[in-house]
C-alpha atoms as a PDB file:
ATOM      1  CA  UNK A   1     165.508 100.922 135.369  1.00  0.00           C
ATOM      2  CA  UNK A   2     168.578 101.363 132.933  1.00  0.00           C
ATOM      3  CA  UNK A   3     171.536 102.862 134.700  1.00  0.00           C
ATOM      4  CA  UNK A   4     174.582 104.733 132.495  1.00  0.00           C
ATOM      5  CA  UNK A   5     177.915 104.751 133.899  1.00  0.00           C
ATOM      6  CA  UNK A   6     178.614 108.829 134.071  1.00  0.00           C
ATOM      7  CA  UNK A   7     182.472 108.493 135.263  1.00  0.00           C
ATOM      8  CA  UNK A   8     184.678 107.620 138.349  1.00  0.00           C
ATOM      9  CA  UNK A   9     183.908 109.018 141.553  1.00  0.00           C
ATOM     10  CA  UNK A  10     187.384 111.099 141.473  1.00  0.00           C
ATOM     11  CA  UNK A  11     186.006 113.227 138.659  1.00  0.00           C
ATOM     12  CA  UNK A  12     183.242 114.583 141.046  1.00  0.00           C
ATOM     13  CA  UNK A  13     184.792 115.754 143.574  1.00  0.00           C
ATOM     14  CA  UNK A  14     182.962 116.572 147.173  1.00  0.00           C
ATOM     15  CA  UNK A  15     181.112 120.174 146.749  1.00  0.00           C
ATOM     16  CA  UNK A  16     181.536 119.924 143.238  1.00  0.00           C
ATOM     17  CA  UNK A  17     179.199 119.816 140.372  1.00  0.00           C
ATOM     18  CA  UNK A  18     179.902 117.670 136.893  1.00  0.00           C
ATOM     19  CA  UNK A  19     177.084 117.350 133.961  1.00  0.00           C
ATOM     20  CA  UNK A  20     177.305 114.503 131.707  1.00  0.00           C
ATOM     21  CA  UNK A  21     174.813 113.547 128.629  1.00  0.00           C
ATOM     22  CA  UNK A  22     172.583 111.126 129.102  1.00  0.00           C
ATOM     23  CA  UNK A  23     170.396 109.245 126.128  1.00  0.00           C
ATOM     24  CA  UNK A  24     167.466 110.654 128.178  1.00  0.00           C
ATOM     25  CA  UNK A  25     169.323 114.792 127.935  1.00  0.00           C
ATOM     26  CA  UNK A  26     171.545 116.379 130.189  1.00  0.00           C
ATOM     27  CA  UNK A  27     171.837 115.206 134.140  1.00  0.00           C
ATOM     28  CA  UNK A  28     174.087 117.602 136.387  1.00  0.00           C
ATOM     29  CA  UNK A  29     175.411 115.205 139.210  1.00  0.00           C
ATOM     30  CA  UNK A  30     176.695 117.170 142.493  1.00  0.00           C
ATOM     31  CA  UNK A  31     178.605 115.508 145.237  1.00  0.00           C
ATOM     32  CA  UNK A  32     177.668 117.006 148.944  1.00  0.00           C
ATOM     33  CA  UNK A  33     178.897 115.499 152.191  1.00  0.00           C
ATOM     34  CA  UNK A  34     179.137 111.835 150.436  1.00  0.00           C
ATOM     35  CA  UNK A  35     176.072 111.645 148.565  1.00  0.00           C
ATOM     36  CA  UNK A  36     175.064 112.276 145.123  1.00  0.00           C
ATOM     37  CA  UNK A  37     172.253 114.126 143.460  1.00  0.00           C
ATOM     38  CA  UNK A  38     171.617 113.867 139.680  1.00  0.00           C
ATOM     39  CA  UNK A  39     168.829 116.342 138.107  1.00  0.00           C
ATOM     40  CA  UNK A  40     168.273 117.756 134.820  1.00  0.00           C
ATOM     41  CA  UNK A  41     170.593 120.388 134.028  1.00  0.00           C
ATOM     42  CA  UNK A  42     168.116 122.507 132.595  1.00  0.00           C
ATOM     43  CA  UNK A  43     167.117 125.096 134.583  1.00  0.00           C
ATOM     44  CA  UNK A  44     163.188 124.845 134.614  1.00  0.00           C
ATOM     45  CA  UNK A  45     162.811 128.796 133.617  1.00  0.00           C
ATOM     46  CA  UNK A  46     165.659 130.099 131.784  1.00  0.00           C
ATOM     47  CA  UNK A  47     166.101 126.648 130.011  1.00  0.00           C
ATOM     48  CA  UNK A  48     170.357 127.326 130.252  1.00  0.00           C
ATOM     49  CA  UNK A  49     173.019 124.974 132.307  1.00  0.00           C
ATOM     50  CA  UNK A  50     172.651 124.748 135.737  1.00  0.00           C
ATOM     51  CA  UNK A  51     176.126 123.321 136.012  1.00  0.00           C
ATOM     52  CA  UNK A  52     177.706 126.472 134.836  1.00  0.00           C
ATOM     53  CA  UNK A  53     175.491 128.272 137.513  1.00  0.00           C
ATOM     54  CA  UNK A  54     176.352 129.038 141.738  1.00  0.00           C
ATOM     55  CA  UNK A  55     176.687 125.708 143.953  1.00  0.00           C
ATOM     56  CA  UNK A  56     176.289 125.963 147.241  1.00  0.00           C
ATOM     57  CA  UNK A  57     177.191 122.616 148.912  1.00  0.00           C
ATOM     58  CA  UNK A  58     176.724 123.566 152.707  1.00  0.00           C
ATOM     59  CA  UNK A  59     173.159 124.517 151.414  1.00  0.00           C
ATOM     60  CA  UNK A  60     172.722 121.690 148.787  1.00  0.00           C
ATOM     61  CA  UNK A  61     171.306 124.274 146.848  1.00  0.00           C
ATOM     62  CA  UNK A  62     172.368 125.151 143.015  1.00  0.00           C
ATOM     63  CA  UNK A  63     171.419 128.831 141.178  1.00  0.00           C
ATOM     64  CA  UNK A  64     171.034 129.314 137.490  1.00  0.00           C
ATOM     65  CA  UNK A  65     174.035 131.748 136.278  1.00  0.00           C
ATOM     66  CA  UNK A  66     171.169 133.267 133.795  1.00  0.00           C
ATOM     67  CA  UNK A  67     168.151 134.436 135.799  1.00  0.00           C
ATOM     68  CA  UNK A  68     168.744 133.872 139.705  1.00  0.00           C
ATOM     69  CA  UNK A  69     166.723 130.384 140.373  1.00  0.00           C
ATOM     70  CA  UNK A  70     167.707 128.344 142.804  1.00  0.00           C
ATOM     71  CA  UNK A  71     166.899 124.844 143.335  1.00  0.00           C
ATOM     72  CA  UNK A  72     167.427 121.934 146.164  1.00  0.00           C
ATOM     73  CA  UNK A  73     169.423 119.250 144.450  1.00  0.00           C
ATOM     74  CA  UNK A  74     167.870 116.463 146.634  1.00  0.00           C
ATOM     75  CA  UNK A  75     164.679 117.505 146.037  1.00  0.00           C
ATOM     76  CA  UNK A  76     164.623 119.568 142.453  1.00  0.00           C
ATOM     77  CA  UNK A  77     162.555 122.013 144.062  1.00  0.00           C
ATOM     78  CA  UNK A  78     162.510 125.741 143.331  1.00  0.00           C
ATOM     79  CA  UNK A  79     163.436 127.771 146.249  1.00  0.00           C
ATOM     80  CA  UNK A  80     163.647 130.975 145.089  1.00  0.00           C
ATOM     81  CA  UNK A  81     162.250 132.653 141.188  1.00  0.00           C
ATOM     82  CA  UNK A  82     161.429 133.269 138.679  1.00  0.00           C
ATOM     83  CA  UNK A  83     161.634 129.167 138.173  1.00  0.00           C
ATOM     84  CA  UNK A  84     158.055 127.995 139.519  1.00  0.00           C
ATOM     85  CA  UNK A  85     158.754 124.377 138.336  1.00  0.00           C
ATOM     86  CA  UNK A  86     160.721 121.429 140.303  1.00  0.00           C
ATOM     87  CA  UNK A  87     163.981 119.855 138.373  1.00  0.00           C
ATOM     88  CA  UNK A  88     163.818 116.061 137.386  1.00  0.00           C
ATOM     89  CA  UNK A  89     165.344 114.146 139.515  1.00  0.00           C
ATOM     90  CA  UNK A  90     167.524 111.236 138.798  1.00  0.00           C
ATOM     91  CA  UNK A  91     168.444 108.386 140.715  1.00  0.00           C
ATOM     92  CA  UNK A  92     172.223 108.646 141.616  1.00  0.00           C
ATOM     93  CA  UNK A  93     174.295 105.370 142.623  1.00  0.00           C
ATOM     94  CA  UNK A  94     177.815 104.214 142.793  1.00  0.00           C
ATOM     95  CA  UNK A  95     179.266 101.121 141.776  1.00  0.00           C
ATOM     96  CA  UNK A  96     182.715 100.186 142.256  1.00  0.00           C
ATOM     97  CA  UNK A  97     184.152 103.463 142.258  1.00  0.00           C
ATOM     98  CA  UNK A  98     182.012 104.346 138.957  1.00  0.00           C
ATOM     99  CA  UNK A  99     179.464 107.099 139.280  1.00  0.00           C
ATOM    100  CA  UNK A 100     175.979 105.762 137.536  1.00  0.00           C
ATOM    101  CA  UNK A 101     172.963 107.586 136.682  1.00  0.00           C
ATOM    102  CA  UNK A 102     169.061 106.109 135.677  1.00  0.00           C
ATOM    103  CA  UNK A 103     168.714 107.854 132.139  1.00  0.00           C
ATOM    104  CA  UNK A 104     165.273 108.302 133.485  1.00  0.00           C
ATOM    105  CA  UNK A 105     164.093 110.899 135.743  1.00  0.00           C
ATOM    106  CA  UNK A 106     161.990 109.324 138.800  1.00  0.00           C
ATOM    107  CA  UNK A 107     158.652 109.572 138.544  1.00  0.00           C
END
């Protein structure tokens, strides 16, 4: 699997959300309680950046700004509409300090 270095750790800060192009299309990557989740930044309804929508890092949860879906960012799941579909995930990792992403969702 073919990792891409996103950016430093620093630039994500914890409870914060950053979205970075991948070959592969848009990843968001959000930082909660010392982990990070990567998943498609596409919000699987409205189709507009999730990573300019509502994070909610006690609840791990991210809403779409456009049409009110919200989404587990371990899991890509929908938890609440109109989005019926799960997010891609990505495998998250860090490496030195460096933030890298799979450019490949997990299947």
């Amino acid at each position: 699997m073919a990792f891409v270095r996103v950016g430093s750790l620093a630039e994500i800060p914890e409870g914060e959300v950053r979205a970075y192009d991948l070959p592969s299309g848009r990843v968001a990557v959000a930082h909660v309680e010392a982990h990070l989740y990567a998943f498609s930044d596409a919000c699987t309804n409205a189709g507009c950046a999730l990573s300019d929508g509502i994070f909610d890092d006690r609840a791990a949860t991210i809403e779409c700004a456009t049409d009110g879906s919200r989404f587990d960012v371990e899991t890509g799941e929908p938890l609440s509409g109109p989005a019926q579909d799960p997010l891609p995930i990505h495998q998250a990792r860090l490496a030195d300090g460096w933030v890298e992403i799979a450019d490949h969702p997990v299947a």
